[in-house]
Protein backbone atom coordinates (compact mmCIF):
# COMPACT_ATOMS: atom_id res chain seq x y z
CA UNK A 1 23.69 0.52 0.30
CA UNK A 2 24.14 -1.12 3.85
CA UNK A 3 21.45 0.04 6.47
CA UNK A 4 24.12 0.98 8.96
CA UNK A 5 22.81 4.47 9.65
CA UNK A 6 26.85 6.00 10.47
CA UNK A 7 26.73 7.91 7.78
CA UNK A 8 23.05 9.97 8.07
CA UNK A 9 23.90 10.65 11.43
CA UNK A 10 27.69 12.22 10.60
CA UNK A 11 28.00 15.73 9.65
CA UNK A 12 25.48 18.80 9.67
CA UNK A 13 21.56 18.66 9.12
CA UNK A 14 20.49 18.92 5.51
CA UNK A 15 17.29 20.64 5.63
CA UNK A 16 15.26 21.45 2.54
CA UNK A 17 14.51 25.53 2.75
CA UNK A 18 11.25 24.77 -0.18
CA UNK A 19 10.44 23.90 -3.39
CA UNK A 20 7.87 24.17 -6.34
CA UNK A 21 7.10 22.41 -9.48
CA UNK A 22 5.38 23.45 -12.31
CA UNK A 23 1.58 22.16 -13.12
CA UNK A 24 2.29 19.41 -14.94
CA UNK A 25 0.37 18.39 -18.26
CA UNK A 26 0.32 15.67 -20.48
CA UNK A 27 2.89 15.10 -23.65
CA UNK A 28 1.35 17.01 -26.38
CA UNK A 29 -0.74 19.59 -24.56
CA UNK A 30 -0.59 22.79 -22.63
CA UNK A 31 3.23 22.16 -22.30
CA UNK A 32 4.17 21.11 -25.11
CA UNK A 33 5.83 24.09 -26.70
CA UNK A 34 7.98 24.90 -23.78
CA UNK A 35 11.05 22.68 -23.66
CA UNK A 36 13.27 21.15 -20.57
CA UNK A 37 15.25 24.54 -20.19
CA UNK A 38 12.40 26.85 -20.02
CA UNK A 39 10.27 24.38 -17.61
CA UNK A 40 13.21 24.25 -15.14
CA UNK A 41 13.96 27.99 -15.11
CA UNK A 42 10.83 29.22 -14.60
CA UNK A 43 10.55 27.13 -11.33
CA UNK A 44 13.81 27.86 -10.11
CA UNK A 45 13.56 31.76 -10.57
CA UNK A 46 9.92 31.68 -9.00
CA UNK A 47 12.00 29.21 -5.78
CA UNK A 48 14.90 31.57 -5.26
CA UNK A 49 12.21 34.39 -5.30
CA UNK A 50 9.98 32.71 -3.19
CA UNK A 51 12.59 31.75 -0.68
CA UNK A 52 14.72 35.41 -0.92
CA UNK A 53 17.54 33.16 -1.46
CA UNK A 54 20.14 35.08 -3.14
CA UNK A 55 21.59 33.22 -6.20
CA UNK A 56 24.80 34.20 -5.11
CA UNK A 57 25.10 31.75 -2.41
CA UNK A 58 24.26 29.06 -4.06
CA UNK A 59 27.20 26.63 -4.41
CA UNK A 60 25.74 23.85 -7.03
CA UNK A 61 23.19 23.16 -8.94
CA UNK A 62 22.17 19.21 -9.45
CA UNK A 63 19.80 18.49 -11.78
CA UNK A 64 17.72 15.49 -13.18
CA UNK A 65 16.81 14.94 -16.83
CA UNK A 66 16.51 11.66 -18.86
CA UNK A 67 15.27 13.02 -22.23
CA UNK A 68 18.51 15.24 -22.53
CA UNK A 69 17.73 17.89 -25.40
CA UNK A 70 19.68 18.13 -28.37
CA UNK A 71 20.19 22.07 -27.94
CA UNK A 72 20.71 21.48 -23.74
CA UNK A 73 23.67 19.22 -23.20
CA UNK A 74 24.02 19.42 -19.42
CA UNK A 75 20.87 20.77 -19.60
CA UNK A 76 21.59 21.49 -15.47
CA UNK A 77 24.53 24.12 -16.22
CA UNK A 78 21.91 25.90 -18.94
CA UNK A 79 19.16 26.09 -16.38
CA UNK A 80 21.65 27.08 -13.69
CA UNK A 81 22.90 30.41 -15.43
CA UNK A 82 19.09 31.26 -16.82
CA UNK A 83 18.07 31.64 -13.44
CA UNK A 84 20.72 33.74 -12.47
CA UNK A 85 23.29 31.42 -10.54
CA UNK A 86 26.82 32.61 -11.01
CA UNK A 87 28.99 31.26 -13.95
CA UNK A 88 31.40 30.38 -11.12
CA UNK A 89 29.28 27.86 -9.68
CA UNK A 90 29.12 24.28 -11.27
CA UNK A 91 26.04 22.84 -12.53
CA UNK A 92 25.43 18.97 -13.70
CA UNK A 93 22.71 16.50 -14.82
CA UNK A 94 21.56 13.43 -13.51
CA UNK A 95 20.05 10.27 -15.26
CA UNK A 96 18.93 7.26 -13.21
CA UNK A 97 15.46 7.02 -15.48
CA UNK A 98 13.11 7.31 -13.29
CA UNK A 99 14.39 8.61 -10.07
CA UNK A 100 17.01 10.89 -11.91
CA UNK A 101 15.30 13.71 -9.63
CA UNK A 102 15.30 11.66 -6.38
CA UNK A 103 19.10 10.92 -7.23
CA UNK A 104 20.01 14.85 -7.59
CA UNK A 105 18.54 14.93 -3.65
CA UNK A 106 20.77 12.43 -2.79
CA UNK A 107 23.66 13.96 -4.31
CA UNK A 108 22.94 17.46 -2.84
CA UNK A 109 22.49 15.49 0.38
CA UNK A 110 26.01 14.24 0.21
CA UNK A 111 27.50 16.90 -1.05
CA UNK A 112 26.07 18.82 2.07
CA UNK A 113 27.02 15.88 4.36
CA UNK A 114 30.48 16.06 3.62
CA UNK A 115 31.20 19.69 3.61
CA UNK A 116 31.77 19.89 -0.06
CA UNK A 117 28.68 22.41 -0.39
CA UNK A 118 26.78 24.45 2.23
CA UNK A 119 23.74 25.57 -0.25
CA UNK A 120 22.43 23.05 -2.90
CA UNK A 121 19.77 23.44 -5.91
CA UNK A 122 18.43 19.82 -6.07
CA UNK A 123 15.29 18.89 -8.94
CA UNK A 124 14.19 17.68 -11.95
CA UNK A 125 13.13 18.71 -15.63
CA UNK A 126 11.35 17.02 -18.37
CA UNK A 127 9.88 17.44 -21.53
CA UNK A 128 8.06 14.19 -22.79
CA UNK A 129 6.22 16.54 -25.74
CA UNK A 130 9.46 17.15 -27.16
CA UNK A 131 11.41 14.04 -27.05
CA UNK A 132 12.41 13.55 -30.84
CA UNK A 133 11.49 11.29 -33.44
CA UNK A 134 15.15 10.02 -35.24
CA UNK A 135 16.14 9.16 -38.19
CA UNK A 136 16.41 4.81 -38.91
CA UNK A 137 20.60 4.07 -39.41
CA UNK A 138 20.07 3.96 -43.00
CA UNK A 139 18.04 7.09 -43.41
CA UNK A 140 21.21 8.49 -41.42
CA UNK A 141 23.82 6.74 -43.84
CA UNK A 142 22.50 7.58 -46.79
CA UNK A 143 22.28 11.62 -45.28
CA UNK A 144 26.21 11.45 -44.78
CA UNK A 145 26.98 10.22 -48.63
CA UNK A 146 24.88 12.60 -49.37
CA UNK A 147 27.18 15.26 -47.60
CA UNK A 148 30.24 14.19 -48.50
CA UNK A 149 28.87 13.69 -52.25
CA UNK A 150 30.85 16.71 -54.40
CA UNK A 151 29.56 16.97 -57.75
CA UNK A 152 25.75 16.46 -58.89
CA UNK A 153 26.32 13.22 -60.17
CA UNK A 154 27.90 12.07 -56.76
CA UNK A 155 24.49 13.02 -55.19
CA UNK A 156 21.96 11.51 -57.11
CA UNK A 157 23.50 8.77 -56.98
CA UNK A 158 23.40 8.46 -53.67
CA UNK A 159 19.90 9.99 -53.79
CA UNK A 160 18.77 6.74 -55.65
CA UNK A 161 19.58 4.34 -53.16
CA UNK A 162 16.65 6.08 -50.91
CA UNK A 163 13.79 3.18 -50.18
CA UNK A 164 10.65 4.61 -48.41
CA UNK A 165 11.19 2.40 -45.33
CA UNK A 166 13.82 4.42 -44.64
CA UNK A 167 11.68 7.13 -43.25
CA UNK A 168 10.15 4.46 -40.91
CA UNK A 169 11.09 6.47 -37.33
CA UNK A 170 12.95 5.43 -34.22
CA UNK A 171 10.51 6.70 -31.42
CA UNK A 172 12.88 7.77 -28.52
CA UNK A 173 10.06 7.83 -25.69
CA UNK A 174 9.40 4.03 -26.99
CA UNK A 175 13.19 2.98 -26.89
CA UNK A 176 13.69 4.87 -23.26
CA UNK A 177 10.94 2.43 -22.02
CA UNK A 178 11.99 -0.35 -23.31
CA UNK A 179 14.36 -2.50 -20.92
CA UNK A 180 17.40 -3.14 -22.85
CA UNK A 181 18.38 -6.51 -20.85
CA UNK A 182 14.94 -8.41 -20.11
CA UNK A 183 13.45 -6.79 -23.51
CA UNK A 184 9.93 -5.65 -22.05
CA UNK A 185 8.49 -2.35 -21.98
CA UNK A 186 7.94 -0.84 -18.50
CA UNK A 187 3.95 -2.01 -19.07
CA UNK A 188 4.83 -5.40 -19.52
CA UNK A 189 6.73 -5.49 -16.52
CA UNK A 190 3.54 -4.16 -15.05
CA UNK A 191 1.64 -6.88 -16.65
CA UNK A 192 3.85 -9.40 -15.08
CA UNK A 193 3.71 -8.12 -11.20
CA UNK A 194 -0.34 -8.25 -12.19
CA UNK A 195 -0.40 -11.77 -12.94
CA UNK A 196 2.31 -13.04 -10.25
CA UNK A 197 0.59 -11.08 -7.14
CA UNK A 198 -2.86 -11.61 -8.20
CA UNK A 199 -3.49 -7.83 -9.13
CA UNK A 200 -7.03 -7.74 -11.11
CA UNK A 201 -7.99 -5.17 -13.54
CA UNK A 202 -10.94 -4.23 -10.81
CA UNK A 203 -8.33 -3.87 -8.40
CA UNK A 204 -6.11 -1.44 -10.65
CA UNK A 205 -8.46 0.56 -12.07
CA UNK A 206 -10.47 0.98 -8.50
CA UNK A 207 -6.66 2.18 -7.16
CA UNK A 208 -6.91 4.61 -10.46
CA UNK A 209 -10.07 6.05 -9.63
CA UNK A 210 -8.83 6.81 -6.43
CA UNK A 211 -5.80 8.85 -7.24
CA UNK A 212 -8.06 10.59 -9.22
CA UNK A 213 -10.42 11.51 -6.83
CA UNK A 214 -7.91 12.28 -4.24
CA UNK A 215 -5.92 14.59 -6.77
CA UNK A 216 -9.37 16.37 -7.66
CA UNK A 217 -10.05 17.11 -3.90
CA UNK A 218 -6.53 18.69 -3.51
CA UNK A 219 -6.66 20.93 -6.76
CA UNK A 220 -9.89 21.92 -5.57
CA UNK A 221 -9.34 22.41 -1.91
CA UNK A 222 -6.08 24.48 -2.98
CA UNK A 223 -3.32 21.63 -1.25
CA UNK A 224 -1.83 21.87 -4.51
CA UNK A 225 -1.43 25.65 -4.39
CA UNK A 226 1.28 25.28 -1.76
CA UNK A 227 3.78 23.94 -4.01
CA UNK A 228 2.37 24.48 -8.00
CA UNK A 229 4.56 27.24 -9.62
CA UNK A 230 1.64 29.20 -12.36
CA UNK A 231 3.14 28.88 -15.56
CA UNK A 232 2.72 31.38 -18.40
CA UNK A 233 2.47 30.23 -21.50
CA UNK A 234 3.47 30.82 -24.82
CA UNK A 235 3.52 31.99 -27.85
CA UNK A 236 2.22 35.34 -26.46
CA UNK A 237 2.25 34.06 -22.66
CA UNK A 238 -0.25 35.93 -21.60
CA UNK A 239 -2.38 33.33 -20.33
CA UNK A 240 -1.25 30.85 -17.11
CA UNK A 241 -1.58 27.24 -16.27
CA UNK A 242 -2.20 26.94 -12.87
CA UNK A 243 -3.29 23.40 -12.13
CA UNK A 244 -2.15 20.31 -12.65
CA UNK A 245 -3.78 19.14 -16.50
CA UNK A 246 -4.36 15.15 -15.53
CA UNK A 247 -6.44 15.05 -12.58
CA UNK A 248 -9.99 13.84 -13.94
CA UNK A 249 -13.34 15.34 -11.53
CA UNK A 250 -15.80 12.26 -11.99
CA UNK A 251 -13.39 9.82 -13.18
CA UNK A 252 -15.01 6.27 -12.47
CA UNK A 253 -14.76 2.38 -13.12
CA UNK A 254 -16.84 2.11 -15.80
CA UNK A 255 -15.67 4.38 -17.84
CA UNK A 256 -12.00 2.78 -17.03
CA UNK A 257 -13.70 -0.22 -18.29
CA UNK A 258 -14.10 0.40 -21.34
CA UNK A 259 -10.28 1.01 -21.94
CA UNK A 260 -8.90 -1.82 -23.38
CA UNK A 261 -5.72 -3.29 -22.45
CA UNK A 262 -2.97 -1.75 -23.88
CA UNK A 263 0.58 -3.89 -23.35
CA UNK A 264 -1.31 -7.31 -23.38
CA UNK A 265 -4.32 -6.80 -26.18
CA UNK A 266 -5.63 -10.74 -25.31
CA UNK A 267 -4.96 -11.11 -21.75
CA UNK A 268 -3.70 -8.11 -20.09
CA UNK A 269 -5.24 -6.33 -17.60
CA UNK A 270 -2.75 -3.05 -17.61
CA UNK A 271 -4.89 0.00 -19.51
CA UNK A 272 -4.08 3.58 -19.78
CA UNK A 273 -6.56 4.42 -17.62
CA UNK A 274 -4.52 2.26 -14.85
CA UNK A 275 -1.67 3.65 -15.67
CA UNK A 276 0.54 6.81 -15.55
CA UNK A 277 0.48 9.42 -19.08
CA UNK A 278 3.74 10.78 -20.80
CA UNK A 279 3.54 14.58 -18.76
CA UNK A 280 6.13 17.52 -19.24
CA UNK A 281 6.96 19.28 -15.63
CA UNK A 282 9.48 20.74 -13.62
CA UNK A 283 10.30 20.33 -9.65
CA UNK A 284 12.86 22.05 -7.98
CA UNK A 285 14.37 22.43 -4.51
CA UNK A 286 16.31 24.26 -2.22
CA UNK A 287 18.88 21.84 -0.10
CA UNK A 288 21.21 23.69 2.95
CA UNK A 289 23.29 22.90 6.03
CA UNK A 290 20.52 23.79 8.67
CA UNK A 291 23.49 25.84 10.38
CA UNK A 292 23.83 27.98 7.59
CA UNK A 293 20.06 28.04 7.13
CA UNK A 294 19.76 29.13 11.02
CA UNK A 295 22.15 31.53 10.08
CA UNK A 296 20.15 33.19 7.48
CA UNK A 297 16.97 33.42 9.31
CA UNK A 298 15.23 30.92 6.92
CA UNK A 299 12.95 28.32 8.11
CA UNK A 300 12.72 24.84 6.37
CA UNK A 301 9.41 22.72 5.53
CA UNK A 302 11.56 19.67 6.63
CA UNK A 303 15.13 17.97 6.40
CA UNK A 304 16.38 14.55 4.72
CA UNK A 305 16.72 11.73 6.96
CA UNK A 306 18.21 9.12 4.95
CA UNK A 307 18.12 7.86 1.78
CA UNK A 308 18.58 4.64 -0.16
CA UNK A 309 18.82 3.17 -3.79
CA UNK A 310 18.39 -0.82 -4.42
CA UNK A 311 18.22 -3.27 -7.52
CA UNK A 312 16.59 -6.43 -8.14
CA UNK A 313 15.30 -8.00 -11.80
CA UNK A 314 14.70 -5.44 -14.53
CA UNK A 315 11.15 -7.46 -15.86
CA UNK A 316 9.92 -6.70 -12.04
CA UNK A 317 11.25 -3.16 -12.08
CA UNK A 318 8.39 -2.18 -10.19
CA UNK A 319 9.16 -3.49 -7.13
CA UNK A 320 11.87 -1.51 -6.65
CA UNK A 321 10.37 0.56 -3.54
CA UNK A 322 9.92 -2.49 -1.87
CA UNK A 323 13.66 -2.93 -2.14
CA UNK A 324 14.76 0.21 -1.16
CA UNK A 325 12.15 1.80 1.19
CA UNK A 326 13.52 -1.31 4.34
CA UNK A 327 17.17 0.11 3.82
CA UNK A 328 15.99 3.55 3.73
CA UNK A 329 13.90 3.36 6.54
CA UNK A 330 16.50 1.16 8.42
CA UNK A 331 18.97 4.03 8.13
CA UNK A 332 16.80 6.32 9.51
CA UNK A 333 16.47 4.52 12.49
CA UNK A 334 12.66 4.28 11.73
CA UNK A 335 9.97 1.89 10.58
CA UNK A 336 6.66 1.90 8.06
CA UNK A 337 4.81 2.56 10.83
CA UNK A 338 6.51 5.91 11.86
CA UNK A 339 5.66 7.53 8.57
CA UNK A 340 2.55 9.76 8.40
CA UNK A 341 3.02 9.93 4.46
CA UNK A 342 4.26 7.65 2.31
CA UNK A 343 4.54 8.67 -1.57
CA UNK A 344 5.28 5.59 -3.73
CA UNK A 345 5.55 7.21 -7.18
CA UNK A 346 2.46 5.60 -9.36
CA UNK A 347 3.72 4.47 -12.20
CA UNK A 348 0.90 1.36 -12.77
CA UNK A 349 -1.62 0.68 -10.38
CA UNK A 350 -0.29 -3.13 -10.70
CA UNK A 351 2.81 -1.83 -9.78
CA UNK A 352 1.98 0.63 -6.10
CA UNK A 353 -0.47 -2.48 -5.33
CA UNK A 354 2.35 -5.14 -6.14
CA UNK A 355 4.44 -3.27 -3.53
CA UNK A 356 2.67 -2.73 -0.46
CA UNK A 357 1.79 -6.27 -0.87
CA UNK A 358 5.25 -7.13 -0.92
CA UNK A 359 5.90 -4.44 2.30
CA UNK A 360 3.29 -6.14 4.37
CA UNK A 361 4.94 -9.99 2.93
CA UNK A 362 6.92 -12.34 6.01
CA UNK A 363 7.37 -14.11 2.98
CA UNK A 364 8.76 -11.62 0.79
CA UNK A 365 11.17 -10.14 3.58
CA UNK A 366 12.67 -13.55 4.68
CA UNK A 367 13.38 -14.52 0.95
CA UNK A 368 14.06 -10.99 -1.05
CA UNK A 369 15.36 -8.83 2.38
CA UNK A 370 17.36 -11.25 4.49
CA UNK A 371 14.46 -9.82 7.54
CA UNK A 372 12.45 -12.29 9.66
CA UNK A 373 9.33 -10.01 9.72
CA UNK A 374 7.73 -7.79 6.98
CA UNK A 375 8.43 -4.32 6.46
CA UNK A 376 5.29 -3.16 7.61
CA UNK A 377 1.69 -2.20 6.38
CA UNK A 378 0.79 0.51 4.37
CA UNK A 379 -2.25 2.27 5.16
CA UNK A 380 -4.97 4.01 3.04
CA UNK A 381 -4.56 7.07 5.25
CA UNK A 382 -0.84 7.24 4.71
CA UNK A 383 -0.91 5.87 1.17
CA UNK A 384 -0.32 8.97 -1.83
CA UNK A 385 -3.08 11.38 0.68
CA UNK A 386 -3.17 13.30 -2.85
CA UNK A 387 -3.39 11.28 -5.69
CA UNK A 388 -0.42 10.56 -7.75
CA UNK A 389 1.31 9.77 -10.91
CA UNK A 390 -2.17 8.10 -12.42
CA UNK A 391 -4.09 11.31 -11.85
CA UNK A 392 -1.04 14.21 -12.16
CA UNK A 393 1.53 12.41 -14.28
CA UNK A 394 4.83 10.88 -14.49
CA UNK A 395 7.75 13.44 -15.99
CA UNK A 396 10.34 10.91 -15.96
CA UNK A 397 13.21 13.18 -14.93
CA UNK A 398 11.08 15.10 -12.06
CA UNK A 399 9.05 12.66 -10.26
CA UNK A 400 11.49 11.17 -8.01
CA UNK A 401 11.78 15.77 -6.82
CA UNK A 402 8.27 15.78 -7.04
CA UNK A 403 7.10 13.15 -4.81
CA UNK A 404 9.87 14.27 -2.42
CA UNK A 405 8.30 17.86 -2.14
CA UNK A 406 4.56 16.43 -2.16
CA UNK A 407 5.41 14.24 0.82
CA UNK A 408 7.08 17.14 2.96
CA UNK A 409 4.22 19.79 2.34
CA UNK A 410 1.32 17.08 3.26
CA UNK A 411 3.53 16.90 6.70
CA UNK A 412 3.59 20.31 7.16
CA UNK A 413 -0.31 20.78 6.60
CA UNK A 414 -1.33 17.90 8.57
CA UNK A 415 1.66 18.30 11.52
CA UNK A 416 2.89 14.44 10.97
CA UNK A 417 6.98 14.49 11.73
CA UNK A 418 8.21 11.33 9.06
CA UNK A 419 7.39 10.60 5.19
CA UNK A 420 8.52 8.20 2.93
CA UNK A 421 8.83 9.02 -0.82
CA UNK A 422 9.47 6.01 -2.94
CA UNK A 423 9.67 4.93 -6.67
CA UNK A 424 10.16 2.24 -8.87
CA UNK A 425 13.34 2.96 -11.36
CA UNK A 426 12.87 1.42 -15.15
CA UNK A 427 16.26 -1.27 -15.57
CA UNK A 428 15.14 -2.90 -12.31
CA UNK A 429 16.10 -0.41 -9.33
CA UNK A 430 14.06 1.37 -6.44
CA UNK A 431 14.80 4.82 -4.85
CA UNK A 432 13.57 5.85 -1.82
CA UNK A 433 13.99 9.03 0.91
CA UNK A 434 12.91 9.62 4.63
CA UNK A 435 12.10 13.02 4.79
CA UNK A 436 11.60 15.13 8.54
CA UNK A 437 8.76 17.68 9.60
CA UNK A 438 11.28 20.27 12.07
């Protein structure tokens, strides 16, 4: 996307009325028996009853996902009509890995922009506990003989060409995070950015400890209250989770030390400690031409400014933001140093360090950016205020929603007008958004 900022400035205001996300806990625990679907309606009914806006006047419903169910195709339409948006009004789902939320604002944004939609649903759903285990191909061949075998004989015949590797799984959540050009996992593409920009394991887990501590303080101190959605849970649901499950009170570096590392066993530095978990969670928002919004008496926590998507080599995937975030910004008519809040999406602590060394490289911007200066500085202060994906969690489909939302209700608490909420996108892409305090 060019930086020429013609377009953000054409057409109506989108503002963002609110939004809420669910706590969000790690694969295989309190979560893990409530699938995409249920995650995403809960939040969206507990929005539009939040906000009083009347499902009625909603015109779409845009929706990211990247583990798409196998019960939930266009898992977006399903969620849509749970919550109570008319069958008339379209639904559909999003996948750009791991800014597949972030890329359902930016469609809601345009469809707004060009007067295709006054009243947007915009967000994210994921289930990481209930991503399935398949079948290997010949497991799956032999299971269609076996179907189309007609008479007993037919069928154990077929039955005796079953070998116990066969059974040997295909684990989907490993596949997704594999990159299918350059052949690493996303924490070997960590472990490179470590090793080329001088990123220690001292330095990563210290930046883990951090976002812990800084998550802790705003669970405790209630930030997180502002836009957590209480989830009840079942089988009975009679009990709710209220709080985010990752955040660890006391986390420190030696017991990070002890982890070993987990993508490089001899020489890595990249733990899970350092890193961001496999979470379930749900993050959904309310997009609307600020005219129509004025209209209805609502008042917004913010509007979007701009937004921007870039790519660059998949094996240094995580430098996407620093890609992105300059043509964001740049459309926006702003700089690094406008924003009171910048959210960069913490997928590895090698990764959020890599980049705002990169944002603060002349080097980097005169070779990667085509810019004679850097992008700018980023500054403790401004840096993830309350912890982030290493301490809350990383729902692939929802983070890019989430970090958007987290980013506009720090502004509002501590009055700061700009934010910038970035991620890195697995295949080699960044994603970024300039959000506005009105």
């Amino acid at each position: 996307m060019a930086s020429d900022n013609a377009f953000f400035k054409q057409g109506p205001e989108v503002w963002v009325i609110d939004g809420l996300r669910s706590p969000f806990a790690k694969a295989g625990m309190n979560l893990k028996d409530m699938k995409a679907v249920a995650l995403g309606v809960h939040v969206l009914r507990d929005l539009l009853y939040k906000t009083g806006v009347d499902p009625k006047t909603i015109d779409e419903v845009v929706i990211g996902n990247t583990g798409n169910p196998e019960d939930a195709a266009n898992i977006a339409r399903i969620v849509a009509l749970e919550s109570g948006i008319p069958k008339e009004r379209s639904a559909y789902t999003v996948h750009r890995n791991c800014a597949s939320a972030m890329e359902s604002v930016a469609q809601g944004f345009m469809k707004i922009k060009a007067g295709l939609a006054d009243t947007v649903v915009v967000g994210g759903t994921e289930s990481m506990s209930n991503m399935p285990l398949l079948f290997s191909k010949p497991m799956t061949e032999m299971f269609v003989k076996l179907m189309g075998a007609k008479t007993v004989g037919q069928k154990l015949s077929v039955l005796s060409t079953f070998r116990p590797n066969y059974l040997k799984p295909i684990i989907a959540i490993q596949e997704g995070l594999t990159d299918a050009v350059c052949g690493l996992n996303m924490g070997e593409t960590a472990e490179l950015l470590a090793r080329e920009n001088g990123v220690t394991r001292e330095d990563q887990d210290r930046f883990a400890v951090r976002s812990h501590e800084k998550a802790v303080k705003a669970t405790e101190s209630g930030r997180f209250k502002l836009e957590i959605s209480p989830i009840p849970l079942p089988p009975k649901y009679d009990t709710f989770l209220a709080e985010d499950i990752g955040p660890r009170k006391g986390q420190s570096m030696e017991a990070l030390a002890k982890l070993k590392p987990y993508f490089d066993r001899k020489n890595g530095t990249v733990t899970v400690g350092n890193a961001c978990p496999l979470t379930d969670g749900s993050c959904m928002m309310i997009l609307m031409n600020a005219e129509k919004a004025k209209a209805m008496g609502l008042k917004p926590i913010g509007k979007i400014r701009s937004f921007a998507f870039a790519g660059l080599e998949p094996e240094r995937m995580g430098l996407g933001p620093a890609y992105s975030s300059p043509v964001a910004l740049d459309a926006a008519g702003l700089t690094l140093k406008d924003m009171g809040v910048v959210e960069i999406n913490e997928a590895f602590a090698a990764q959020v360090i890599s980049v705002v060394k990169m944002l603060g490289s002349k080097k980097f911007a005169q070779e990667k950016l085509g810019k004679s200066e850097a992008v700018g500085e980023v500054s403790e202060e401004q840096l993830n205020p309350n912890g982030g994906a290493i301490a809350l969690g990383h729902p692939v489909g929802t983070s890019g929603a989430r970090i958007v939302l987290t980013a506009l209700k720090e502004m509002n608490s501590r009055n700061l007008q700009f934010g910038l909420a970035t991620l890195c996108i697995g295949g080699g892409q960044g994603g970024s958004v300039v959000v506005e305090k009105i």
